[in-house]
N, C-alpha and C. Protein backbone atom coordinates (compact mmCIF):
# COMPACT_ATOMS: atom_id res chain seq x y z
N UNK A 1 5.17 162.74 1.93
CA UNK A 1 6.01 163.86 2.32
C UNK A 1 5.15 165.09 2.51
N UNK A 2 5.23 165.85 3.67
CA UNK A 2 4.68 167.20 4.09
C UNK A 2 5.83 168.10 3.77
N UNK A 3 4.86 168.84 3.15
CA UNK A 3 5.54 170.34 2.62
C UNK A 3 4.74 171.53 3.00
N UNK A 4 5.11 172.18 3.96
CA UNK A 4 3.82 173.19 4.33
C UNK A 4 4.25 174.61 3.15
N UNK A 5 2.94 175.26 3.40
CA UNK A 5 3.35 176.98 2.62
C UNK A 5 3.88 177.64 3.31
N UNK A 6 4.50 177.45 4.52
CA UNK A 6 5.33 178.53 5.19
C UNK A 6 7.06 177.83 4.46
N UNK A 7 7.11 176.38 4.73
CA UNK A 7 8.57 176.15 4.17
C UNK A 7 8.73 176.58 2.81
N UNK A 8 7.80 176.61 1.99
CA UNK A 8 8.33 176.98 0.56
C UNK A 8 8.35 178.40 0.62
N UNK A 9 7.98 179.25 1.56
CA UNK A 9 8.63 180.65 1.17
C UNK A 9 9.63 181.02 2.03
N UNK A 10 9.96 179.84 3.03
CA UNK A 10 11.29 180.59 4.11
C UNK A 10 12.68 181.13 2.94
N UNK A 11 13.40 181.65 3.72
CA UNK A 11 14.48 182.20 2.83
C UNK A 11 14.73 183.04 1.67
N UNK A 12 13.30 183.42 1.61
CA UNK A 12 13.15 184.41 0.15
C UNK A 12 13.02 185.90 0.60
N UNK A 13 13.14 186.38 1.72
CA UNK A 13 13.04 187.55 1.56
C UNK A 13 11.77 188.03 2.02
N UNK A 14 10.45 187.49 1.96
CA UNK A 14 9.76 188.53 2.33
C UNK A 14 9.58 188.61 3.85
N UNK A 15 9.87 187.97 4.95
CA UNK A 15 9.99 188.58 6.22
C UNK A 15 10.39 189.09 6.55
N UNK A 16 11.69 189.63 6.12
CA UNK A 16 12.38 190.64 5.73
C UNK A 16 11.78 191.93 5.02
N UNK A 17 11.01 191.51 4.33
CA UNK A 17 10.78 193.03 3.44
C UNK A 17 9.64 193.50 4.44
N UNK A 18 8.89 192.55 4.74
CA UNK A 18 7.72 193.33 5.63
C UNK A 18 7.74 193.79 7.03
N UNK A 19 9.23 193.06 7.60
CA UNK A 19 9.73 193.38 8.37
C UNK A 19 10.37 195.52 8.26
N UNK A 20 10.77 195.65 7.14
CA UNK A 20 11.02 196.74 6.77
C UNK A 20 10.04 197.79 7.00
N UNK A 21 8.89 197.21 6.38
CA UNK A 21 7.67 198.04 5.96
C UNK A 21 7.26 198.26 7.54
N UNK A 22 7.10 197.65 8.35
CA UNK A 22 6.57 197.49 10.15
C UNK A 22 7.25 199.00 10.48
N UNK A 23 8.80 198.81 10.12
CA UNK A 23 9.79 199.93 10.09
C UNK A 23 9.68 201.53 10.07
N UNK A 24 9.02 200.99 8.84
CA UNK A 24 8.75 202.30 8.08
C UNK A 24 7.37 203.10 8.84
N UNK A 25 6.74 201.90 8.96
CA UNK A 25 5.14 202.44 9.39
C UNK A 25 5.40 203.04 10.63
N UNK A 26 6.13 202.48 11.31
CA UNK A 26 6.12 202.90 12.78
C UNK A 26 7.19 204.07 13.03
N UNK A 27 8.07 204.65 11.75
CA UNK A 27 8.98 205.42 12.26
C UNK A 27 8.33 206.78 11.81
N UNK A 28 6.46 206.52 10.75
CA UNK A 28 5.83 207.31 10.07
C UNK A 28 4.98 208.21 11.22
N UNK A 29 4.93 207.00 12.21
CA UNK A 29 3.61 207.09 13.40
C UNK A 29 4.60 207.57 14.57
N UNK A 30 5.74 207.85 14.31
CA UNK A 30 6.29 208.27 15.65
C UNK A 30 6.87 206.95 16.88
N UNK A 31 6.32 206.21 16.16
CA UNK A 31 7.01 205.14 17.58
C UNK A 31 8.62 204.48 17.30
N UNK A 32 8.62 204.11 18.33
CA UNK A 32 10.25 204.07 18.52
C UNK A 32 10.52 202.63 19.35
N UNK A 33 9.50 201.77 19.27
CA UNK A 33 9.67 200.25 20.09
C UNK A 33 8.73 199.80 19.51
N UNK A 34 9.43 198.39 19.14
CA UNK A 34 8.58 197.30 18.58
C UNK A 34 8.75 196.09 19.29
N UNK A 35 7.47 195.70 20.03
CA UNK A 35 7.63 194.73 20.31
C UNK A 35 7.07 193.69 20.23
N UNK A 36 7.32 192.31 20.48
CA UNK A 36 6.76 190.80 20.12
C UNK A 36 7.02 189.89 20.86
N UNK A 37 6.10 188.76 20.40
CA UNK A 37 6.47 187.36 21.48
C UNK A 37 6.49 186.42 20.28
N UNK A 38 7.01 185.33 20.69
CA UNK A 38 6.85 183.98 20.11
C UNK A 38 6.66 182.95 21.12
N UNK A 39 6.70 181.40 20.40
CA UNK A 39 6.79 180.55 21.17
C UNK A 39 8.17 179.87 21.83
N UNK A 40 8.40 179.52 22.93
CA UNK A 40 10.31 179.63 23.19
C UNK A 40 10.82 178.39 22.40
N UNK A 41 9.60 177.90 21.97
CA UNK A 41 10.49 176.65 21.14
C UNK A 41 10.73 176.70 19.70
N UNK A 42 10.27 177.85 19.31
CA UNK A 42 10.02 178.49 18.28
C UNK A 42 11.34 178.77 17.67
N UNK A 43 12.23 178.09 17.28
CA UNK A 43 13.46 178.52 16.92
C UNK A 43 13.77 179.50 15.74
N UNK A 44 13.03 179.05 14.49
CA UNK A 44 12.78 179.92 13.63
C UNK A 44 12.99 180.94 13.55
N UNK A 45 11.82 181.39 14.74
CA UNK A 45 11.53 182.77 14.72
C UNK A 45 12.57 183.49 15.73
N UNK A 46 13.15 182.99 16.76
CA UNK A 46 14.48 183.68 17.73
C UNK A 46 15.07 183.59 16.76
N UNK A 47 15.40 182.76 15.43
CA UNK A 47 16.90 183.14 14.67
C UNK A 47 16.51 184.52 13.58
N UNK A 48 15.25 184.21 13.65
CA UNK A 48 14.77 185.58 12.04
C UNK A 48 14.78 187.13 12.82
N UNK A 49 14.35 187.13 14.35
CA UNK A 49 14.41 188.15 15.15
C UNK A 49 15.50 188.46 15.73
N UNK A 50 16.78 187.78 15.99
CA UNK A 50 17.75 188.02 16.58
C UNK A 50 18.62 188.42 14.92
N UNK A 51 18.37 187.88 13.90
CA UNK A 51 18.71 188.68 12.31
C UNK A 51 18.21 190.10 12.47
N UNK A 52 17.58 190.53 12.89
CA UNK A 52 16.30 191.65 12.56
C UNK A 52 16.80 192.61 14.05
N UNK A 53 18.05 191.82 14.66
CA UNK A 53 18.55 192.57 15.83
C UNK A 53 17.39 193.24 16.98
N UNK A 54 16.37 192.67 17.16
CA UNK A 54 15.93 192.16 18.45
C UNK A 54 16.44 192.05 19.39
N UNK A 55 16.11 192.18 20.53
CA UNK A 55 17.38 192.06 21.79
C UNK A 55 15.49 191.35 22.65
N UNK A 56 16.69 190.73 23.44
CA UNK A 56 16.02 189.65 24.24
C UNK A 56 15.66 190.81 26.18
N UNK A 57 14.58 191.41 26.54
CA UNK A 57 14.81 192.20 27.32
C UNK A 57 13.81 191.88 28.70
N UNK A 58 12.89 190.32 28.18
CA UNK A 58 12.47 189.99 29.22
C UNK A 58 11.98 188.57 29.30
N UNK A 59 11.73 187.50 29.81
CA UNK A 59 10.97 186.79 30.18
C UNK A 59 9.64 186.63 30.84
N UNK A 60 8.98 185.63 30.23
CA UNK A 60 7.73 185.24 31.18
C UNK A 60 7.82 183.94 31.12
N UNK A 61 7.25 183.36 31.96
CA UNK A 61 6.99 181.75 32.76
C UNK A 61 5.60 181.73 32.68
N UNK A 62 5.29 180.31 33.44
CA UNK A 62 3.87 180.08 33.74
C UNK A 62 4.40 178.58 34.45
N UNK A 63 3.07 178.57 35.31
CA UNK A 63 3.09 177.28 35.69
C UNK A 63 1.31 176.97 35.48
N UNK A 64 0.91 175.47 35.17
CA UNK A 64 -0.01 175.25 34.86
C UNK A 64 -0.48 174.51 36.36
N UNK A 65 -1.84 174.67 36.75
CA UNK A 65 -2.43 173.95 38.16
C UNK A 65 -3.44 173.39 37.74
């Protein structure tokens, strides 16, 4: 059985708290947009960012040759 160190700390709170702190830092520094990427298959992370009220405001593609 695989158990990674990211599953034993999901659900506890601290992506959340440091999520806060990002907050704080950036409302210290004057900025007013935060932004990020993930991977689109990345479900995880669209459900922890769309918690964290994220709004979805663009796409990118690729094609590989």
């Amino acid at each position: 059985m695989y158990i990674s160190i990211v599953d034993t700390k999901r659900n506890k709170g601290y992506g959340s708290s440091l999520m806060e702190c990002i907050y704080e830092i950036a409302k210290d520094r004057g900025i007013d947009l935060i932004e990020l990427d993930y991977w689109f298959e990345n479900s995880v992370a669209k459900d922890f960012y769309k918690k964290q009220n994220f709004i979805k405001y663009r796409e990118f593609v690729y094609k590989q040759l």
